[in-house]
N, C-alpha and C. Protein backbone atom coordinates (compact mmCIF):
# COMPACT_ATOMS: atom_id res chain seq x y z
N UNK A 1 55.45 11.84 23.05
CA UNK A 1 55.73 12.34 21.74
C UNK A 1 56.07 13.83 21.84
N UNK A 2 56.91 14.25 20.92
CA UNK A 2 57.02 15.78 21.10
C UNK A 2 56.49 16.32 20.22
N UNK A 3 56.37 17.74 20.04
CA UNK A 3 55.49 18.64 19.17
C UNK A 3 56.01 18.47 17.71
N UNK A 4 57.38 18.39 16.95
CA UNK A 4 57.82 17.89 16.21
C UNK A 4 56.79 16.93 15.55
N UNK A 5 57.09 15.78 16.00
CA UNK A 5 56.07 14.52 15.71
C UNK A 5 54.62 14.45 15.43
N UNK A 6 54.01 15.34 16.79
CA UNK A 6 52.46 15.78 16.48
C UNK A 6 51.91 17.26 15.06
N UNK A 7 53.18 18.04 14.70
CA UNK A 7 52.87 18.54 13.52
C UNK A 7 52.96 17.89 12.61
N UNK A 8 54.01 16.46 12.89
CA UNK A 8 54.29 16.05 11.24
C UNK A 8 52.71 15.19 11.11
N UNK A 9 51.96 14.93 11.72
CA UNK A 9 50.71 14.06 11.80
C UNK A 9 49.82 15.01 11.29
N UNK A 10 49.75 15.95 11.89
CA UNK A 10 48.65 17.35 11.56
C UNK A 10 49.30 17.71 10.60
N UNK A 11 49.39 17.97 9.70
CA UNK A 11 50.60 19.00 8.31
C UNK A 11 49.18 20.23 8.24
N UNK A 12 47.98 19.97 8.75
CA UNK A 12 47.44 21.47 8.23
C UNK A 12 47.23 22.28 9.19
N UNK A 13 47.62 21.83 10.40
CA UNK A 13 47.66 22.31 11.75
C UNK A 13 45.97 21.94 12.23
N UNK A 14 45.07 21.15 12.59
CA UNK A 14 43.64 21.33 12.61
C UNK A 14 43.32 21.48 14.32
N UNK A 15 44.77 21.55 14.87
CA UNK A 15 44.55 21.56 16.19
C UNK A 15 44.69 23.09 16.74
N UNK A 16 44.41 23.66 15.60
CA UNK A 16 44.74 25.10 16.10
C UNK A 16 43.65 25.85 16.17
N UNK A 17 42.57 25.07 15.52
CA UNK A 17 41.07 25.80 15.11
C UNK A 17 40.34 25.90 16.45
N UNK A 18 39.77 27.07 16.20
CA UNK A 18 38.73 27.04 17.62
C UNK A 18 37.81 25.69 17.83
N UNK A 19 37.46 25.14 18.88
CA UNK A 19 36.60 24.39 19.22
C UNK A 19 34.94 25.12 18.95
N UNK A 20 34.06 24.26 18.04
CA UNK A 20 32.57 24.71 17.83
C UNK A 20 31.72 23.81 17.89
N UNK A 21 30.38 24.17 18.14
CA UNK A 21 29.42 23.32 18.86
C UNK A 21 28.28 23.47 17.79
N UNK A 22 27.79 22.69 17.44
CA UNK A 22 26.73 22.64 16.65
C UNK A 22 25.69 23.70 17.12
N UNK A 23 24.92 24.47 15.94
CA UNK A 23 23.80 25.07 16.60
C UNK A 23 22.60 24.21 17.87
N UNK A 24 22.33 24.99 18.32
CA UNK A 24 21.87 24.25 19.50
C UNK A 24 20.18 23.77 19.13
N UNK A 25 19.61 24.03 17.55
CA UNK A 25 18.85 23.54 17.07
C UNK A 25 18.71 22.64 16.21
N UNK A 26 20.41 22.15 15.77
CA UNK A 26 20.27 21.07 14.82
C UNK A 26 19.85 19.42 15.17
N UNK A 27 20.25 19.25 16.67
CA UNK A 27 20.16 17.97 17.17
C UNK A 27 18.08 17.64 17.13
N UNK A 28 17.63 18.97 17.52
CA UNK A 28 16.08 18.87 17.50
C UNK A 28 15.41 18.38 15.92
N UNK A 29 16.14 19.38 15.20
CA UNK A 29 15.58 18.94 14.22
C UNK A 29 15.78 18.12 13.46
N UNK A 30 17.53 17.24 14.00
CA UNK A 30 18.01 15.63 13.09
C UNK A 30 16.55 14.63 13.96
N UNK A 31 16.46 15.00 15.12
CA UNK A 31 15.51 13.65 15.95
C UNK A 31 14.14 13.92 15.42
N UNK A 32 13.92 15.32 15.19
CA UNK A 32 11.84 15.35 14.60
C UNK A 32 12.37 14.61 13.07
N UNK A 33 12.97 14.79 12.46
CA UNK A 33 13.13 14.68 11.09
C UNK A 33 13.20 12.91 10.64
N UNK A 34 13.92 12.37 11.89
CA UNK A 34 13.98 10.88 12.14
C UNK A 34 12.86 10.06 12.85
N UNK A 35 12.29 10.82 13.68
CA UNK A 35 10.85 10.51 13.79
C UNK A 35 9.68 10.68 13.18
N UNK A 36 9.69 11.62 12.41
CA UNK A 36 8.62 11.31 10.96
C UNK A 36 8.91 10.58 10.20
N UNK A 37 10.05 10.14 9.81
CA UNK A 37 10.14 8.71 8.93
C UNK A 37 10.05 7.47 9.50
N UNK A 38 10.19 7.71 10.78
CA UNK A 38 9.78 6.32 11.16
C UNK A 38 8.06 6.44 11.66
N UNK A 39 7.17 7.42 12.05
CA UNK A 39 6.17 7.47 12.13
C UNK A 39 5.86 7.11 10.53
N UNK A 40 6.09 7.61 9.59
CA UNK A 40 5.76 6.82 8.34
C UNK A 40 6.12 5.72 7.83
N UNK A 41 7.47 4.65 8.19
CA UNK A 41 7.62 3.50 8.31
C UNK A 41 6.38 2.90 8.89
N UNK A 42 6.06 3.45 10.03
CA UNK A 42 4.84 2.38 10.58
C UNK A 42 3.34 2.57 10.00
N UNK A 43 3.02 3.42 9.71
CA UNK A 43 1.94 4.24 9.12
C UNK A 43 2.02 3.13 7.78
N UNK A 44 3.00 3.16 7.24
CA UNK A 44 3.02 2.13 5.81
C UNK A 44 2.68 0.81 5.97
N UNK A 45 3.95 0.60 7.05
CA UNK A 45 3.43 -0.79 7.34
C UNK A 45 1.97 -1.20 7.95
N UNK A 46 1.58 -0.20 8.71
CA UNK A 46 0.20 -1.04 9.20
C UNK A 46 -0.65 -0.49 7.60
N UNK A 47 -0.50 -0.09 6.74
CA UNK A 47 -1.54 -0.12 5.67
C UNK A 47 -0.97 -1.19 5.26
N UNK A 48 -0.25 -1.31 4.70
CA UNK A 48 0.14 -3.08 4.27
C UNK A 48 -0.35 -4.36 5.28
N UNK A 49 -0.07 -4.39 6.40
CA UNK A 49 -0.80 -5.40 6.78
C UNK A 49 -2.41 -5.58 6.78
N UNK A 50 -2.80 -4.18 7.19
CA UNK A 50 -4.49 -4.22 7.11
C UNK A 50 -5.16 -4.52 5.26
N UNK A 51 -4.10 -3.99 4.32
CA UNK A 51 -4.44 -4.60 3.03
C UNK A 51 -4.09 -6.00 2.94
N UNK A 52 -3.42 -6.76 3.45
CA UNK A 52 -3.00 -7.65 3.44
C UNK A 52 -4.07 -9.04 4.37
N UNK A 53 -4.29 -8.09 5.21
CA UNK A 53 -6.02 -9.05 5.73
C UNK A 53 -6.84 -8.70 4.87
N UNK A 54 -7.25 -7.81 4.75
CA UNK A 54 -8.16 -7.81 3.67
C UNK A 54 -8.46 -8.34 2.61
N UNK A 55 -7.63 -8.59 1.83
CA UNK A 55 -7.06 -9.32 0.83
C UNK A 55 -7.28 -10.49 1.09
N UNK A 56 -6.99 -11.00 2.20
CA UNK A 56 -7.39 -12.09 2.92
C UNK A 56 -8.51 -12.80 2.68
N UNK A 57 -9.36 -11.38 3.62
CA UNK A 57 -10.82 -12.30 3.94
C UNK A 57 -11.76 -12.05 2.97
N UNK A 58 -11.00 -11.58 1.86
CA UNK A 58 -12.15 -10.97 0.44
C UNK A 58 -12.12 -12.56 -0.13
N UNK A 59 -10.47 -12.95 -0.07
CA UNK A 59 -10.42 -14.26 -0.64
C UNK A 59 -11.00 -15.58 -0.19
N UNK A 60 -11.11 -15.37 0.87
CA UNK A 60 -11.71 -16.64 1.86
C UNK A 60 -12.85 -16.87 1.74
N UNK A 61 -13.97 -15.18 1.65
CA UNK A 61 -15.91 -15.43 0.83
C UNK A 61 -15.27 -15.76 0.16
N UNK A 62 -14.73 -15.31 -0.99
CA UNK A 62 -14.56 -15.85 -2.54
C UNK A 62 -14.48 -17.42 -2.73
N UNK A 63 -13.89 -17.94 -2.06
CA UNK A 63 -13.46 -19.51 -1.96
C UNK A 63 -14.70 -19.91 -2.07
N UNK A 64 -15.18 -19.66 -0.38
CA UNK A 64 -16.52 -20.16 0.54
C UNK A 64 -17.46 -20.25 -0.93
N UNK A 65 -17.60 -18.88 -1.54
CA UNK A 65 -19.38 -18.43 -2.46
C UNK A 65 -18.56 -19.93 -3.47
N UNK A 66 -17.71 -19.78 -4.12
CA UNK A 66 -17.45 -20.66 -5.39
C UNK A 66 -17.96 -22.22 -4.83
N UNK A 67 -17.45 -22.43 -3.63
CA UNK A 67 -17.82 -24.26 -2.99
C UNK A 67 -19.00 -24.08 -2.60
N UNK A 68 -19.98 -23.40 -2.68
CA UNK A 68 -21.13 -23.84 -1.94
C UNK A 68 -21.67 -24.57 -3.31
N UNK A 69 -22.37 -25.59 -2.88
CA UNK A 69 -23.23 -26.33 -3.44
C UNK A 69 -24.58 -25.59 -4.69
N UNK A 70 -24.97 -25.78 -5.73
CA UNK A 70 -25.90 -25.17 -6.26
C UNK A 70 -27.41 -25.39 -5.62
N UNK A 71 -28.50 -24.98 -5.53
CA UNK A 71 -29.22 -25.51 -4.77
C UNK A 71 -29.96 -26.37 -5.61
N UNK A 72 -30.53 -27.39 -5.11
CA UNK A 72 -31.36 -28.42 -6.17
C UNK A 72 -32.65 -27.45 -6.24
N UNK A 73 -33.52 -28.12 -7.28
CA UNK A 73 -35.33 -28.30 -7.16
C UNK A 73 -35.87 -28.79 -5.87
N UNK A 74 -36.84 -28.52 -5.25
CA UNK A 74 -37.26 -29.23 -3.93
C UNK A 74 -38.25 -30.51 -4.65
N UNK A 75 -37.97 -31.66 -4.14
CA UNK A 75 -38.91 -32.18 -4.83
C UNK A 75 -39.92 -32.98 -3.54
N UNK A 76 -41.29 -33.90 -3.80
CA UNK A 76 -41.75 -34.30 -2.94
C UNK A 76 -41.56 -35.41 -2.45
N UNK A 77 -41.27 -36.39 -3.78
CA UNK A 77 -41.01 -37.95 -3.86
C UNK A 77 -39.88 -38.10 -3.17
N UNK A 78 -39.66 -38.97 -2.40
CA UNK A 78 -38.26 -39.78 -1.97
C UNK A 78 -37.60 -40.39 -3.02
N UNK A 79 -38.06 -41.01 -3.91
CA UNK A 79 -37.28 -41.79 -5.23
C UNK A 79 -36.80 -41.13 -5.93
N UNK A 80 -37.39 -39.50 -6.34
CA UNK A 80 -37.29 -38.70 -7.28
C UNK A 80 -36.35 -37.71 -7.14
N UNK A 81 -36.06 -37.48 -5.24
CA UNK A 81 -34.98 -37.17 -4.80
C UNK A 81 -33.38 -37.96 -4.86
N UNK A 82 -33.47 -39.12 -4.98
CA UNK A 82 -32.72 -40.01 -4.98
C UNK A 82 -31.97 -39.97 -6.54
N UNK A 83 -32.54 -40.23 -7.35
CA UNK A 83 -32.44 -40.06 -8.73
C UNK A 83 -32.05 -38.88 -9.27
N UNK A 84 -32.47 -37.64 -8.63
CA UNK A 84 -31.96 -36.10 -9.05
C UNK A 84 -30.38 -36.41 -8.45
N UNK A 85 -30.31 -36.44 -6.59
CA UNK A 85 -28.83 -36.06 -6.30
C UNK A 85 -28.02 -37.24 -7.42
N UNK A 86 -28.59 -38.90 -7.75
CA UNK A 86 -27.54 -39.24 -8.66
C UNK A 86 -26.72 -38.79 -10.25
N UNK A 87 -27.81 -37.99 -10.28
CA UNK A 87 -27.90 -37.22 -11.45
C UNK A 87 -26.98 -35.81 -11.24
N UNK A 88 -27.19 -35.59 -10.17
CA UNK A 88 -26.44 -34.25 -9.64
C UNK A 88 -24.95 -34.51 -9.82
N UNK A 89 -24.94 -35.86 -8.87
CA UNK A 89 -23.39 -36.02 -8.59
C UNK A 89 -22.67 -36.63 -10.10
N UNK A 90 -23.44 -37.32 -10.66
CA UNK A 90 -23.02 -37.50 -12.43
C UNK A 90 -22.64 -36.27 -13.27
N UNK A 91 -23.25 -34.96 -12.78
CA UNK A 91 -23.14 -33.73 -13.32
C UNK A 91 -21.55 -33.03 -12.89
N UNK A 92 -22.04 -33.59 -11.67
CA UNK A 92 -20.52 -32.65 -10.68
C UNK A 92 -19.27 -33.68 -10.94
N UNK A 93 -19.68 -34.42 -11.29
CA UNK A 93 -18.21 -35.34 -11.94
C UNK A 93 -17.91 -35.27 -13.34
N UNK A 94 -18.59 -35.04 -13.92
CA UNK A 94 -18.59 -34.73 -15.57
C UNK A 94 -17.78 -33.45 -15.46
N UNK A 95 -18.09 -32.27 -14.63
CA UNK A 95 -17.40 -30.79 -14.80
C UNK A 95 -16.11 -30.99 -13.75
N UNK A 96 -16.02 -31.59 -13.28
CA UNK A 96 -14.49 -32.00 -12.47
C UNK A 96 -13.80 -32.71 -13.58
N UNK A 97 -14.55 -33.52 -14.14
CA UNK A 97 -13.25 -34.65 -15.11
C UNK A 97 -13.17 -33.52 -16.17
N UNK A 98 -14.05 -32.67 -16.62
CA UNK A 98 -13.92 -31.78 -17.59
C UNK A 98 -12.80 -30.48 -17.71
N UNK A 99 -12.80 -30.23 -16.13
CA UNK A 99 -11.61 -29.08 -15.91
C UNK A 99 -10.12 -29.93 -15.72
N UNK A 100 -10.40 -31.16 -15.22
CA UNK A 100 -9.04 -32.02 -15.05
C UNK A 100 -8.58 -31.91 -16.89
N UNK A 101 -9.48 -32.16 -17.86
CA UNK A 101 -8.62 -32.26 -19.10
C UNK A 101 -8.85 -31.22 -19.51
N UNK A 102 -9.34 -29.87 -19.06
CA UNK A 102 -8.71 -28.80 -19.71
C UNK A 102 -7.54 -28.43 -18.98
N UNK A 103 -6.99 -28.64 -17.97
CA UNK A 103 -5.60 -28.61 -16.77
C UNK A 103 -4.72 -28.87 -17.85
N UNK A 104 -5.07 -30.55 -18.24
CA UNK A 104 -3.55 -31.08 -18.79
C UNK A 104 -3.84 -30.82 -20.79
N UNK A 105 -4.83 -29.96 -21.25
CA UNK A 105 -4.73 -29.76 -22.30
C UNK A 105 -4.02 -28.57 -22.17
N UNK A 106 -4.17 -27.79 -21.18
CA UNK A 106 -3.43 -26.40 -20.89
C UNK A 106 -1.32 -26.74 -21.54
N UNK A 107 -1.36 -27.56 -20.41
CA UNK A 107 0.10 -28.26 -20.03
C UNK A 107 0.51 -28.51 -21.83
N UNK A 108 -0.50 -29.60 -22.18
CA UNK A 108 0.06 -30.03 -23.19
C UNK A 108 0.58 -28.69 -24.51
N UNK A 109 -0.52 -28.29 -24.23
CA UNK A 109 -0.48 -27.28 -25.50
C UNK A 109 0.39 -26.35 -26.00
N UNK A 110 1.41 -26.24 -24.66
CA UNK A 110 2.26 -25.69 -25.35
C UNK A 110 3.15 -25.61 -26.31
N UNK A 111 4.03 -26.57 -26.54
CA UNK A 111 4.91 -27.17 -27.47
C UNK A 111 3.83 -27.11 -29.08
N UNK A 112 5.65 -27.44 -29.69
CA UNK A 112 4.53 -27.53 -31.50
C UNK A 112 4.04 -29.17 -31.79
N UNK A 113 3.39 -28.79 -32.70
CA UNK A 113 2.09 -28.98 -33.05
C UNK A 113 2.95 -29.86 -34.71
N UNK A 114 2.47 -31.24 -35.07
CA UNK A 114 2.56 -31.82 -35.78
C UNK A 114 1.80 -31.12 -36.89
N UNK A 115 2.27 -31.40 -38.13
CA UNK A 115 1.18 -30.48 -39.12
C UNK A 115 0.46 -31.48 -39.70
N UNK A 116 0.55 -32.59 -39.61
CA UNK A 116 -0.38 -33.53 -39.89
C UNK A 116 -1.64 -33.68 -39.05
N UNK A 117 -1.29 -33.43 -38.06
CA UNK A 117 -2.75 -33.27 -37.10
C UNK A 117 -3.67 -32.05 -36.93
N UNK A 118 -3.05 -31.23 -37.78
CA UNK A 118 -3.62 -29.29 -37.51
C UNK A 118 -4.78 -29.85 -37.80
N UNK A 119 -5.37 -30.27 -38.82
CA UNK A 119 -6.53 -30.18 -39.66
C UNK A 119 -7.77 -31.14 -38.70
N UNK A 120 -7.04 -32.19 -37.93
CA UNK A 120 -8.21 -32.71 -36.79
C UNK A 120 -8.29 -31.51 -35.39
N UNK A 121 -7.02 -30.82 -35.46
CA UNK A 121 -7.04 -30.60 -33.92
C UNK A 121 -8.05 -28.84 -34.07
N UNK A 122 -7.39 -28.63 -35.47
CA UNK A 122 -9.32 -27.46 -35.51
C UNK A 122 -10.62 -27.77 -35.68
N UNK A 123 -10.54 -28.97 -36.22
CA UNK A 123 -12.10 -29.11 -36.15
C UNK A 123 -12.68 -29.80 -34.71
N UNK A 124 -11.45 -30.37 -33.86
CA UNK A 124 -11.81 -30.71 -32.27
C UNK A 124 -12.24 -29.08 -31.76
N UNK A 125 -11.30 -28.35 -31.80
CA UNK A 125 -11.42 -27.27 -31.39
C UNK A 125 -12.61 -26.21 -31.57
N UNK A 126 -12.96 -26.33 -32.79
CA UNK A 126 -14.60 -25.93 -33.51
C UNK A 126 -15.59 -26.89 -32.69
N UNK A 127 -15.52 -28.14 -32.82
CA UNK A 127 -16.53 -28.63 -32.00
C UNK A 127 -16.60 -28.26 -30.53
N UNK A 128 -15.75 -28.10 -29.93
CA UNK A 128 -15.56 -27.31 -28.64
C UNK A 128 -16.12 -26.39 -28.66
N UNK A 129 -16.02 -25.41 -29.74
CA UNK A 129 -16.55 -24.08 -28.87
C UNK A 129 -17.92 -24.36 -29.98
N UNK A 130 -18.23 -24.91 -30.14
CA UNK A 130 -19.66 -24.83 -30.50
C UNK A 130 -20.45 -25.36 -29.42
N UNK A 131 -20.07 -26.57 -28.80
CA UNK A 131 -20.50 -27.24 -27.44
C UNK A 131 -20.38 -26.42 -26.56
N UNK A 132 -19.07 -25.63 -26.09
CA UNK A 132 -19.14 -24.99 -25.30
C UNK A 132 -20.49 -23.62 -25.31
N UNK A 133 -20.41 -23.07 -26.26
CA UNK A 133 -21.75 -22.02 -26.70
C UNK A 133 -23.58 -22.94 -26.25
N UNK A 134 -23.76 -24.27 -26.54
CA UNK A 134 -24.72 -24.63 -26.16
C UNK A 134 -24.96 -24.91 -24.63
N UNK A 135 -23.51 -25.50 -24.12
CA UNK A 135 -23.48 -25.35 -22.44
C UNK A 135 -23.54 -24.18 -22.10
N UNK A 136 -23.55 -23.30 -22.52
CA UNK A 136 -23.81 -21.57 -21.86
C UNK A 136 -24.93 -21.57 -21.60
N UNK A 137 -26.46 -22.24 -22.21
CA UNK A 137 -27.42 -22.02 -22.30
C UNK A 137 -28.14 -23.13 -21.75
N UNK A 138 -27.37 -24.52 -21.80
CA UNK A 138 -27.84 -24.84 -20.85
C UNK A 138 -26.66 -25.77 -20.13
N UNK A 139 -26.74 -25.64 -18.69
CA UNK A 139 -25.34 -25.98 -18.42
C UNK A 139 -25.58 -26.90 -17.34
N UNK A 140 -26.39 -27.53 -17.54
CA UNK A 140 -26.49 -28.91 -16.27
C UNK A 140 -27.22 -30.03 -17.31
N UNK A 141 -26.94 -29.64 -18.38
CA UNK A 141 -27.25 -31.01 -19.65
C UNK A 141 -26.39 -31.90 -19.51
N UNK A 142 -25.89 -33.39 -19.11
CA UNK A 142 -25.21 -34.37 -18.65
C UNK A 142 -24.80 -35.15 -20.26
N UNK A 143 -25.56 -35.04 -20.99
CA UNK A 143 -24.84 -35.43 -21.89
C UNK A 143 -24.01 -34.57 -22.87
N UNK A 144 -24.44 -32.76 -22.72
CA UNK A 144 -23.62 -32.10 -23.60
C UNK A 144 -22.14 -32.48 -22.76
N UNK A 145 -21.96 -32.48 -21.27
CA UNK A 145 -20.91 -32.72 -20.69
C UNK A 145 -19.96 -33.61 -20.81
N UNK A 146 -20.40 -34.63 -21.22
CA UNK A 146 -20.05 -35.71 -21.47
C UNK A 146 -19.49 -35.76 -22.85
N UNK A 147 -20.28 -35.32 -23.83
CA UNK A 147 -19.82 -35.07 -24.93
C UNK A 147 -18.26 -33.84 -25.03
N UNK A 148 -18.53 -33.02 -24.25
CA UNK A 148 -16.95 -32.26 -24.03
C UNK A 148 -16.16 -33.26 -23.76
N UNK A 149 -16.13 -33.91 -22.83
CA UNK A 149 -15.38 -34.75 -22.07
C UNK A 149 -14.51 -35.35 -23.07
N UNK A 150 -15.52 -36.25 -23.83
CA UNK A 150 -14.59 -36.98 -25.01
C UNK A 150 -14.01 -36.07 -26.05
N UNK A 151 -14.56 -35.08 -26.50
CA UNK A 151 -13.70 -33.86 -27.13
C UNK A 151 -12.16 -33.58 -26.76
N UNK A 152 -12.06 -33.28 -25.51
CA UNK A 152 -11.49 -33.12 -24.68
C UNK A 152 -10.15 -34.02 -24.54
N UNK A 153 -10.61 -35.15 -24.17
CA UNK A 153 -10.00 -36.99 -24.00
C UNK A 153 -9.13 -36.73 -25.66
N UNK A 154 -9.91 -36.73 -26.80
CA UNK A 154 -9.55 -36.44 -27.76
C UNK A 154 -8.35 -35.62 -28.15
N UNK A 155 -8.87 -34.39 -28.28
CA UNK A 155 -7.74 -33.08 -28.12
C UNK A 155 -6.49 -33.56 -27.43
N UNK A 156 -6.42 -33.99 -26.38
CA UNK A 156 -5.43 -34.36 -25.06
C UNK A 156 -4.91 -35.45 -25.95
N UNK A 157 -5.04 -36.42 -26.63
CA UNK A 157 -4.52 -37.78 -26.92
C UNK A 157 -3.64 -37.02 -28.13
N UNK A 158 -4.61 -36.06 -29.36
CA UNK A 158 -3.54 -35.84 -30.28
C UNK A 158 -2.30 -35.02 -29.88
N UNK A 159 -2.77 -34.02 -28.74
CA UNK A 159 -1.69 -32.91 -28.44
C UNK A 159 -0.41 -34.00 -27.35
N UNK A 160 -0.74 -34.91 -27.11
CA UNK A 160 0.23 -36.05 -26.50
C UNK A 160 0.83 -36.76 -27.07
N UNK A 161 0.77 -37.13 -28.13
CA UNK A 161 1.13 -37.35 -29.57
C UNK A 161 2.05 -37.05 -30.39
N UNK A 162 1.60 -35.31 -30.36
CA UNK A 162 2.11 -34.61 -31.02
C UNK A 162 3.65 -33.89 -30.54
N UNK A 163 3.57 -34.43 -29.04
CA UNK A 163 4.34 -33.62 -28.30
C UNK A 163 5.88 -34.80 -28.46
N UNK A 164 5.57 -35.85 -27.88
CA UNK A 164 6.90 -36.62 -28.74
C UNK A 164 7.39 -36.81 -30.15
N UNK A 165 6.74 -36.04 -31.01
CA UNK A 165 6.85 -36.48 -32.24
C UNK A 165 7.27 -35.06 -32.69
N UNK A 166 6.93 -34.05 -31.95
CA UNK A 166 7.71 -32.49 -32.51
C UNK A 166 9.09 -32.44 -31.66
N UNK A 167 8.80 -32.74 -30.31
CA UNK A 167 10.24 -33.56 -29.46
C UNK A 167 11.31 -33.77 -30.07
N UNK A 168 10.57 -34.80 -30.73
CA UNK A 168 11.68 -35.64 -31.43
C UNK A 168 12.36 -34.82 -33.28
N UNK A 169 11.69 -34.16 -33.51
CA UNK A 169 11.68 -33.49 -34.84
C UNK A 169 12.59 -32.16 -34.45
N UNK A 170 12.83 -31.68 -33.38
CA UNK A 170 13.33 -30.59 -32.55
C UNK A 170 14.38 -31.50 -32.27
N UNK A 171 15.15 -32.17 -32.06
CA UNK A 171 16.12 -33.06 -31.66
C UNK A 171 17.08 -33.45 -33.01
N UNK A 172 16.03 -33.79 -33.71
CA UNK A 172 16.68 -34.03 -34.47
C UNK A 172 17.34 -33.18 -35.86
N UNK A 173 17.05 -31.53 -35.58
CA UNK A 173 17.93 -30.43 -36.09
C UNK A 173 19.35 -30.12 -35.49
């Protein structure tokens, strides 16, 4: 190529400028400046992972304390032992079937609500928390449990009810 050609490429001439070298302290201080952020990249990250076990194994007692068993009465009789754990395990199935229909009363409850049924589904609801207030006080009573249960069974049947029939009332606007 001739010089012709190589000005028309350059039009501001940049090949004419002196050659310059960076201060001979900037390269030090681009690499410290890039190594403290990555010393704090890692610094972050290991606090996140060590919160992140932690978190862990706070949750794992937590599990463990909730499943342990309540402890019984010691008793002396063999028969009388026999009769408590059936009683026990009648208890511990009453509050399992009891959280199973507060699960799907949860589910249900969202959607509307028939207005023909308001007037049973508060006084289910009043009886609930009045039951519920006596299970506070005493809470291994097998028949207050039981008595939720069907409350419960109850509540769940109208709000199931209610749910195809507002469905359908919503459909049909």
């Amino acid at each position: 190529m001739n010089n012709d050609a190589i000005n028309d490429m350059n039009p501001v001439n940049l090949n004419s400028l002196p050659p310059l070298d960076p201060p001979p302290a900037l390269w030090a201080s681009i690499r410290s400046e890039l190594d403290q952020r990555q010393t704090a990249r890692r610094h972050r990250r290991r606090t996140f992972i060590a919160s992140a076990v932690a978190a862990v194994a706070v949750l794992a007692v937590v599990i463990n304390l909730v499943q342990l068993p309540e402890p019984g009465p010691l008793l002396d009789g063999g028969g009388d032992t026999v009769a408590m754990s059936a009683n026990e395990s009648d208890l511990i199935q009453a509050r399992q079937i009891s959280a199973l229909l507060e699960a799907s009363l949860r589910r249900q409850n969202l959607g509307a609500v028939n207005t023909a049924s308001v007037e049973s589904l508060v006084w289910l609801e009043n009886e609930l928390g009045w039951l519920d207030t006596r299970l506070a006080s005493n809470p291994n009573d097998l028949d207050l449990w039981q008595q939720r249960n069907q409350l419960l069974e109850e509540m769940n049947q109208l709000y199931g009810r209610n749910s195809w029939q507002a469905q359908m009332q919503q459909a049909s606007f």
